[in-house]
Protein backbone atom coordinates (compact mmCIF):
# COMPACT_ATOMS: atom_id res chain seq x y z
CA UNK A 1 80.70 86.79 50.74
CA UNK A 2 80.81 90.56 50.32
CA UNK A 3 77.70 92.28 50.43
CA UNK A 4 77.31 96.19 48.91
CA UNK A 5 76.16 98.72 51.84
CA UNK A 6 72.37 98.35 49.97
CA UNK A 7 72.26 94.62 50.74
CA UNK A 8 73.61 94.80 54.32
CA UNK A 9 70.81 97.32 55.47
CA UNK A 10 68.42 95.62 53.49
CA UNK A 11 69.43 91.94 55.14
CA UNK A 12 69.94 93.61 58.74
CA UNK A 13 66.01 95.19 58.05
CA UNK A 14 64.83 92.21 57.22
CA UNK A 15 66.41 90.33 59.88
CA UNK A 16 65.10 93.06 62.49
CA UNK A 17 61.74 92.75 61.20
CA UNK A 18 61.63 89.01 61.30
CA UNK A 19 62.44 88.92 64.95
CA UNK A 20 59.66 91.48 66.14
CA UNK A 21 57.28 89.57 63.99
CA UNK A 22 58.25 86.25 65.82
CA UNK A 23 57.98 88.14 69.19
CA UNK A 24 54.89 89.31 68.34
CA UNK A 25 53.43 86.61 66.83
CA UNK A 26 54.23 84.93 70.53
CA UNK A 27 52.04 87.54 72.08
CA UNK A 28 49.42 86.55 69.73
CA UNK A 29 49.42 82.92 70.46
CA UNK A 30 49.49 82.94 73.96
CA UNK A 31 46.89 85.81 73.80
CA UNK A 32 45.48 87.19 77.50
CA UNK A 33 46.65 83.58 78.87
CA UNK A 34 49.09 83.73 82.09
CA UNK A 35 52.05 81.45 82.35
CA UNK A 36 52.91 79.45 85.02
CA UNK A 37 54.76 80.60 87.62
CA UNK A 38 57.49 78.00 87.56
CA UNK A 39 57.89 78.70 83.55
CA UNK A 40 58.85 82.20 84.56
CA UNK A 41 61.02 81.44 86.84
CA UNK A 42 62.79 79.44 84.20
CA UNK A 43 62.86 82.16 81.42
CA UNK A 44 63.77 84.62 84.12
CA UNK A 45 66.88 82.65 84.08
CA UNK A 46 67.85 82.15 80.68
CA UNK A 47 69.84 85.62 79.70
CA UNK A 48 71.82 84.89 82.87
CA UNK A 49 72.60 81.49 81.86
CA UNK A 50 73.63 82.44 78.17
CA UNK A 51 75.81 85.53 79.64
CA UNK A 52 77.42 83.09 81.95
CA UNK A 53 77.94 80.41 78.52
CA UNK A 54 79.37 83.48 76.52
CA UNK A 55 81.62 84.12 79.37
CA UNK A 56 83.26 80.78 80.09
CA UNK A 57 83.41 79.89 76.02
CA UNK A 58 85.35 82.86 75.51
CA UNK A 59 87.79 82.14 78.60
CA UNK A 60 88.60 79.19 77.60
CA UNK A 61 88.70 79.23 74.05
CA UNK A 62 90.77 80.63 71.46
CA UNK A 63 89.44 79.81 67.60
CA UNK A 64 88.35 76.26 68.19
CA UNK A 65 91.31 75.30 70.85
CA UNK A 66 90.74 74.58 74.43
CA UNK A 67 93.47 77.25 75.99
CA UNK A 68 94.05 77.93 80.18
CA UNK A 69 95.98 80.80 80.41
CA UNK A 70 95.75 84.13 82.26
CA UNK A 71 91.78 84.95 82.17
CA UNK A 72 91.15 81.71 84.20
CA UNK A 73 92.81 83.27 87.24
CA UNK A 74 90.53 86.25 86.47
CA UNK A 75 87.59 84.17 86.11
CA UNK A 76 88.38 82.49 89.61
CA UNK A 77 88.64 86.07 91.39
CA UNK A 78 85.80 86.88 89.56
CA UNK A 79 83.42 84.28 90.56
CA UNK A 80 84.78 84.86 94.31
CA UNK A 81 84.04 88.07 94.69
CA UNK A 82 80.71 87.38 92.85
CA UNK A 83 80.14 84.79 95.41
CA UNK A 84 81.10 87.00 98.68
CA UNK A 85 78.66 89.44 97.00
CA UNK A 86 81.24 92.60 96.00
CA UNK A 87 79.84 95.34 94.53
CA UNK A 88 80.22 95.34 90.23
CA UNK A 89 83.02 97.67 90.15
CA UNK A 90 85.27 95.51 92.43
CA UNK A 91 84.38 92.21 90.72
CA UNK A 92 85.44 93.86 87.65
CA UNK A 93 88.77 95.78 88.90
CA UNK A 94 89.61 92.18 90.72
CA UNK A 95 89.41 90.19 87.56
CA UNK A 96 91.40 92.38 85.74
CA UNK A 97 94.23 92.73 88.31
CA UNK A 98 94.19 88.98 88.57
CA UNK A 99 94.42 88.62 85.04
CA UNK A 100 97.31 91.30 84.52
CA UNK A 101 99.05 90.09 87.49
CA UNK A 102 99.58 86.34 86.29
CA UNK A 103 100.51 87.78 83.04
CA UNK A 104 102.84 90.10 84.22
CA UNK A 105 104.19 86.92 85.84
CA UNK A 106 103.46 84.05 84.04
């Protein structure tokens, strides 16, 4: 399907003003009504969840094959240091020396 540049920004216009009119219409709906507390918890927790889904679907996937290689190992020193509560930049810098190191060996 090849689209001219007019059609693109026209469909990615459209598509951006469909989804603030469905956010909107949300704040509509629910009007000056509060939500409870333990349904904000829950949507607190959904981009985390979905970044975490992302994350694992592209570490072990390549097209539509399951594949272990290399970014496993980073993903393990990843979710370590994650767990023993490192700082961002050393989570990061871990995962990718990890990575490179059992590629560089592998």
């Amino acid at each position: 399907m090849n689209l001219s540049n007019t059609e693109l920004w026209f469909l990615i216009g459209a598509l951006s003003v469909t989804a603030y009119l469905l956010k909107a219409v949300g704040f509509v709906v629910v009007g000056g009504r509060t939500m409870p507390a333990s349904l904000g918890r829950c949507l607190a927790l959904i981009p985390a969840s979905l970044l975490a889904a992302l994350v694992v679907k592209d570490t072990f996937t390549v097209a539509q094959d399951l594949v272990i290689d290399a970014r496993a190992a980073g993903l393990v020193v990843a979710l370590i240091a994650v767990w023993r509560r490192a700082p961002f930049i050393v989570v990061v810098v871990a995962a990718m020396a990890a990575t490179a190191l059992v590629r560089a060996f592998a």
